[in-house]
Protein backbone atom coordinates (compact mmCIF):
# COMPACT_ATOMS: atom_id res chain seq x y z
CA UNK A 1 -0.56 -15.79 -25.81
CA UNK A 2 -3.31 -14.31 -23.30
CA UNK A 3 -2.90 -10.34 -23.39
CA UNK A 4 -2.28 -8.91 -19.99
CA UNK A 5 -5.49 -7.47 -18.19
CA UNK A 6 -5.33 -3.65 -17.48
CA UNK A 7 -3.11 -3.32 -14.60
CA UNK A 8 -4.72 0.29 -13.28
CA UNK A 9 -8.36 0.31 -13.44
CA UNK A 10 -9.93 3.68 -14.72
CA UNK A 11 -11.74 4.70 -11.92
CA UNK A 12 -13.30 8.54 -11.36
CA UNK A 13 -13.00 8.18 -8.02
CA UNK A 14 -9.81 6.37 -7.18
CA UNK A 15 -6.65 6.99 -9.64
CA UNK A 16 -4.45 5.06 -7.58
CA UNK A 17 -6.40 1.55 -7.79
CA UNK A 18 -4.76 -1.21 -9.38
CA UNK A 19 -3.84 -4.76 -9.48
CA UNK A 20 -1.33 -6.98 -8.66
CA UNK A 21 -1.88 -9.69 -10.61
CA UNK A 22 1.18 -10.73 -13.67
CA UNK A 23 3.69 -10.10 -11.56
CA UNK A 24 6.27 -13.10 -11.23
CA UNK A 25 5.96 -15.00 -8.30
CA UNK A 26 7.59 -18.28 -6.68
CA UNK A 27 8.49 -21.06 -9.17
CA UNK A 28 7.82 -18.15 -12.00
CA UNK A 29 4.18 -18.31 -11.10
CA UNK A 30 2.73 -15.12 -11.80
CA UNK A 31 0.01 -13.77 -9.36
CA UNK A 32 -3.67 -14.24 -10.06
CA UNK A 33 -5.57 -11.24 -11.85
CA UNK A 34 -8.08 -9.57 -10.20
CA UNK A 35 -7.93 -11.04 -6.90
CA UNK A 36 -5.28 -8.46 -5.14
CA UNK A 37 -6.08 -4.38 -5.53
CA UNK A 38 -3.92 -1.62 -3.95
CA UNK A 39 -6.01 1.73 -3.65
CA UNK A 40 -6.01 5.49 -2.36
CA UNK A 41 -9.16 5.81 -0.34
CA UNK A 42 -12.54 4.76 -1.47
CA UNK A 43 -14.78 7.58 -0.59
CA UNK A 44 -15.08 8.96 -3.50
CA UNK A 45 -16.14 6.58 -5.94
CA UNK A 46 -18.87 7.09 -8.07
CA UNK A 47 -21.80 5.07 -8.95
CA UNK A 48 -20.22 3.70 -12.29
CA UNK A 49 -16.87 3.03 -10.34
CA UNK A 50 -19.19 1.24 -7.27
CA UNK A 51 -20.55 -0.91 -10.02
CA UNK A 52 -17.01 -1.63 -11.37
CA UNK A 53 -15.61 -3.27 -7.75
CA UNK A 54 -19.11 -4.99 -7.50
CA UNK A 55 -18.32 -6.44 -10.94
CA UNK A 56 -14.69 -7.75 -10.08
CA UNK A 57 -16.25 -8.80 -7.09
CA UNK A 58 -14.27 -7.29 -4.58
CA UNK A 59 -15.76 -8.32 -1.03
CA UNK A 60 -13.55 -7.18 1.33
CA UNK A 61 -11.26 -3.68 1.91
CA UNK A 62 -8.43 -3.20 4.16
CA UNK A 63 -8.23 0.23 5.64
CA UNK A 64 -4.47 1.34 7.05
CA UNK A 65 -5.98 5.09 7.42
CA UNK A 66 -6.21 6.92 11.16
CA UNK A 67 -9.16 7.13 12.76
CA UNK A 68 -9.44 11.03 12.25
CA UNK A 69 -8.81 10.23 8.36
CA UNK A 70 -11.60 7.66 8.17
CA UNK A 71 -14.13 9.81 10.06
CA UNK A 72 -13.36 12.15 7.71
CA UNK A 73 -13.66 10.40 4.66
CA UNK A 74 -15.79 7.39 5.37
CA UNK A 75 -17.39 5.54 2.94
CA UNK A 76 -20.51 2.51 2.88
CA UNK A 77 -19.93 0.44 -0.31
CA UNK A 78 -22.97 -2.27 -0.56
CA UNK A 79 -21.34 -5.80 -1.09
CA UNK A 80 -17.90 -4.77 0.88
CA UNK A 81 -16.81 -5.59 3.57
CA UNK A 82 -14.61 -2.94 5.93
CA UNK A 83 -11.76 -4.09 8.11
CA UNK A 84 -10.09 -1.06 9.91
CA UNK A 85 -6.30 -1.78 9.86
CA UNK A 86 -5.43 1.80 11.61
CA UNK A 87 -2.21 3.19 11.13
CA UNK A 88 -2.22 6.83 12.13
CA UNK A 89 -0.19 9.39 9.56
CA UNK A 90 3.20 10.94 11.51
CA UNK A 91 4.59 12.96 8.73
CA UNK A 92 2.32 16.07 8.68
CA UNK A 93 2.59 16.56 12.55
CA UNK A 94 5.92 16.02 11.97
CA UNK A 95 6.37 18.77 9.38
CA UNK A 96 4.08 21.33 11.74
CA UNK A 97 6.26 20.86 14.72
CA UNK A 98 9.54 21.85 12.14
CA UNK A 99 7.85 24.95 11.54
CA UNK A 100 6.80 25.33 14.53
CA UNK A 101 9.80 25.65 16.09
CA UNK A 102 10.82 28.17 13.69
CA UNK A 103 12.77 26.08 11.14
CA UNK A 104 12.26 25.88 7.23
CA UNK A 105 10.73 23.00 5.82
CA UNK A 106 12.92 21.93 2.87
CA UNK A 107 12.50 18.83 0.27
CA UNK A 108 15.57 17.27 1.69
CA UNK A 109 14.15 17.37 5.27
CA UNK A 110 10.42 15.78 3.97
CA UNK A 111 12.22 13.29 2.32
CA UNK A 112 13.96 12.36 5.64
CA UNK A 113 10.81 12.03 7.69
CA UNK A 114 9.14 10.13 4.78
CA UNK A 115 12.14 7.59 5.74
CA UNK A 116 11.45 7.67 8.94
CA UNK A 117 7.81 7.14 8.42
CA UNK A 118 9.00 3.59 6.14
CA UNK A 119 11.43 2.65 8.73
CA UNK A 120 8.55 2.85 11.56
CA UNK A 121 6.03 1.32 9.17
CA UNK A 122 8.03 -2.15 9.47
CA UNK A 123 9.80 -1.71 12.54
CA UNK A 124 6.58 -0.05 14.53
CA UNK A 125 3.31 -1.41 13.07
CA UNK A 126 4.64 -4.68 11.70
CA UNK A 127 1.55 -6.10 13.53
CA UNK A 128 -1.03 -4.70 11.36
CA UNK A 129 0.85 -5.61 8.08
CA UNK A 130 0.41 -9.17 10.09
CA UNK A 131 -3.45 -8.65 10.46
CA UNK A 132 -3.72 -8.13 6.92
CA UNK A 133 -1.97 -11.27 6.17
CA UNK A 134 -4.05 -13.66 8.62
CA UNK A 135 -6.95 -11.92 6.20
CA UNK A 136 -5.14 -12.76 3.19
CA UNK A 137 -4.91 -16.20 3.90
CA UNK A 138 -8.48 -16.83 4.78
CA UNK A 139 -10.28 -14.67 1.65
CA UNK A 140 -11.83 -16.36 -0.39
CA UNK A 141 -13.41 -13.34 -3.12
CA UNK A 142 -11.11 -10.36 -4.31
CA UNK A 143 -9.60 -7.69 -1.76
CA UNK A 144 -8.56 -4.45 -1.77
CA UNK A 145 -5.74 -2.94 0.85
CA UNK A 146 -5.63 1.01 0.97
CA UNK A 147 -5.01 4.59 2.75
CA UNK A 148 -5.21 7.85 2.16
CA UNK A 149 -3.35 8.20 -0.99
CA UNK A 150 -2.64 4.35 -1.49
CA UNK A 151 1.52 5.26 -1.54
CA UNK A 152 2.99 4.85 1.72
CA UNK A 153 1.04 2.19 4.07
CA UNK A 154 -0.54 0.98 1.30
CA UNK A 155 2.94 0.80 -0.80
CA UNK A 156 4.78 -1.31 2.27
CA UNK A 157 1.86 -3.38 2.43
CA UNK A 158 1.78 -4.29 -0.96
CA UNK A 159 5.50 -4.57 -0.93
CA UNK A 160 5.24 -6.92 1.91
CA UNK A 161 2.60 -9.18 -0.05
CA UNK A 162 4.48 -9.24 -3.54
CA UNK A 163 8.19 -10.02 -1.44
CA UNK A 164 5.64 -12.68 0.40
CA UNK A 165 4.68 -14.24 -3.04
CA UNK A 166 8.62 -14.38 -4.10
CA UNK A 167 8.36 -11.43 -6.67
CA UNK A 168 11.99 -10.17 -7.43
CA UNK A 169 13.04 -6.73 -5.85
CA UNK A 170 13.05 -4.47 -9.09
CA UNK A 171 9.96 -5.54 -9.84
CA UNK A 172 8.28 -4.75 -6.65
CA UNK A 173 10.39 -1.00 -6.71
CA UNK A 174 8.16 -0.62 -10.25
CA UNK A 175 5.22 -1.20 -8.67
CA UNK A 176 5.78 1.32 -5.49
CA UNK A 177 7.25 3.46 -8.33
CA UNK A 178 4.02 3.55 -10.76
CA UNK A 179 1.81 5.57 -7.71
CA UNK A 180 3.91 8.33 -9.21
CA UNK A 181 2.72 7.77 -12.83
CA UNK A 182 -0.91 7.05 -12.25
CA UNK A 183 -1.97 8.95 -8.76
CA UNK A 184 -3.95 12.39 -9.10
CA UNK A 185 -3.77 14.16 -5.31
CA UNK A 186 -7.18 16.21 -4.76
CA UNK A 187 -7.08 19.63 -5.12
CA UNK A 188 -4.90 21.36 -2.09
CA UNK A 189 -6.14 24.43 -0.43
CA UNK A 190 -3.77 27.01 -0.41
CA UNK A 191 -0.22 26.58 1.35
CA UNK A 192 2.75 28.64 2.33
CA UNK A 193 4.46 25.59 1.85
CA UNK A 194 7.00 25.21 -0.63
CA UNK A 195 5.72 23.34 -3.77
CA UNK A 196 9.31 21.09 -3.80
CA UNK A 197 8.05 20.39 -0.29
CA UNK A 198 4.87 19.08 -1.33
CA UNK A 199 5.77 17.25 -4.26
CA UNK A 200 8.16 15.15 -2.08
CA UNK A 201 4.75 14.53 0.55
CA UNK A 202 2.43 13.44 -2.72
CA UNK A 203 5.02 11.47 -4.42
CA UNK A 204 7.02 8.33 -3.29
CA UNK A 205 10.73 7.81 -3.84
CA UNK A 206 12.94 4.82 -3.84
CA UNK A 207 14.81 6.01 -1.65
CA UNK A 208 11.56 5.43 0.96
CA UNK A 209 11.33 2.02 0.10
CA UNK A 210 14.87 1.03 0.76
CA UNK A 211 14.80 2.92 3.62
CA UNK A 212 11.92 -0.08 4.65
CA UNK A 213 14.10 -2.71 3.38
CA UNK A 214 17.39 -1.25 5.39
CA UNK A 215 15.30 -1.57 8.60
CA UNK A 216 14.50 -4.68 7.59
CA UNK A 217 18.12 -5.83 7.13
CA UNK A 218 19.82 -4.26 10.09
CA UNK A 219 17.21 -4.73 12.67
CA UNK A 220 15.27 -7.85 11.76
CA UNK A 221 17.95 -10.30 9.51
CA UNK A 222 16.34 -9.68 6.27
CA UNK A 223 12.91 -10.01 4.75
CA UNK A 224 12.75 -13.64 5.39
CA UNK A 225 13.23 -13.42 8.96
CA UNK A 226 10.56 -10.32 9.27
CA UNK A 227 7.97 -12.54 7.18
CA UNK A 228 8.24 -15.26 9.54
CA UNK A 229 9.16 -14.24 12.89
CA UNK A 230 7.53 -10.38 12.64
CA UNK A 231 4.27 -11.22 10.13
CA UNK A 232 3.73 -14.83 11.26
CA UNK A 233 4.36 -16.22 7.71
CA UNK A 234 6.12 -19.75 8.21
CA UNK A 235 6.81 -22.23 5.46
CA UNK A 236 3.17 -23.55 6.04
CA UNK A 237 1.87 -19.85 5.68
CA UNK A 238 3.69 -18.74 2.82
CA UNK A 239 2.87 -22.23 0.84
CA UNK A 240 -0.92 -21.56 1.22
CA UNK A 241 -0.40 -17.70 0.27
CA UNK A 242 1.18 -19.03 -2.96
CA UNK A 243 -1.51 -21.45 -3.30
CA UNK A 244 -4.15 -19.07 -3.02
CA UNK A 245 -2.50 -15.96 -5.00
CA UNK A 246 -0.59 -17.38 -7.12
CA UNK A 247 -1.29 -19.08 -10.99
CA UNK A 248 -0.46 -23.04 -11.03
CA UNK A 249 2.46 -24.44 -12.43
């Protein structure tokens, strides 16, 4: 029996950077190793790590950060390709207008915007979760998908792609669920806010991700539905993303 290639690369740069490949797919086909990679940013990766994406030849990355975030964080990776794939963050403006106003920011009330940022993630900017599939099914070489922190866009995204490939539910929640395990968040400056508060903003919950898949239920007729009629993925599409993604029977 083959033993199962390192799921979360070791990077200096990037904790958050793994693959998708293993999990169980359509038919029981599990996806291909080392040809998906979910990320946090990729700014600052160092020269070893640069030699490690040019080694699992990674060609292309897809970038859901805002245009403020990339300009603040760019990066120029020789060999890789950028595709911008903006989607711009809500939650922090979102948490400066509560205070703002003169209100307390609690963990309770961060955990209901980060709901309302999954529910506008699929509802809202289905159509760049659409762009990133039309590049899916034309890659040819490994890709990478990331944001900021590689949790929220990046964790609908990549819940999008494994529901896409016909991996069962629980296994998808692990994989939102292991950014918690594996991601490091740079050093913060100093904060009057609450540390509950900011756990709940570096962390992901499940109760996020369902908040996605409610959305998805009540306002689009389930994930099938939103993978064909929202993301453009008909029979035809999904067959040749299973094709290309997934191991043969």
């Amino acid at each position: 029996m083959l033993t199962p290639l390192p799921r979360v690369l070791p990077l200096q740069g990037a904790t958050n950077f793994r693959d998708l490949g293993g999990y169980p797919g359509h038919d029981g086909r599990p996806l291909r190793w080392r040809r998906l990679f979910r990320s946090d940013h990729l700014a600052s990766l160092t020269e070893a790590d640069r030699a490690t994406l040019a080694a699992l030849g990674v060609a292309r990355s897809f970038d859901f950060r805002g245009e403020a975030e990339r300009a603040a964080t760019p990066y120029d990776i020789a060999g890789l390709v950028q595709h911008p794939l903006a989607i711009e963050p809500t939650v922090t403006q979102r948490m400066q207008d509560i205070v703002a106003a003169g209100q307390s920011l609690s963990a309770a009330t961060v955990a209901g915007l980060m709901k309302d940022l999954y529910r506008g993630l699929v509802n809202d900017r289905a159509e760049r979760f659409a762009e990133l599939f039309s590049h899916l099914l034309q890659a040819d070489a490994p890709v990478v998908f990331h944001c900021t922190a590689g949790k929220d866009r990046t964790g609908v995204a990549a819940a999008l792609v494994l529901w896409a490939l016909g991996v069962p539910h629980d296994v998808v929640l692990q994989d939102f669920l292991l950014t918690n395990t594996v991601y490091r968040h740079p050093p913060l400056p100093p904060s009057e806010t609450p540390a509950e508060v900011m756990k709940v903003l570096w962390s992901v919950q499940e109760g996020f991700l369902q908040a996605a898949i409610d959305a998805i239920e009540a306002d689009h007729g389930g994930i099938e539905r939103y993978l064909s009629q929202r993301l453009g993925l008909g029979p035809s599409a999904r067959a040749a993303l299973a094709a290309r993604y997934l191991e043969d029977r």
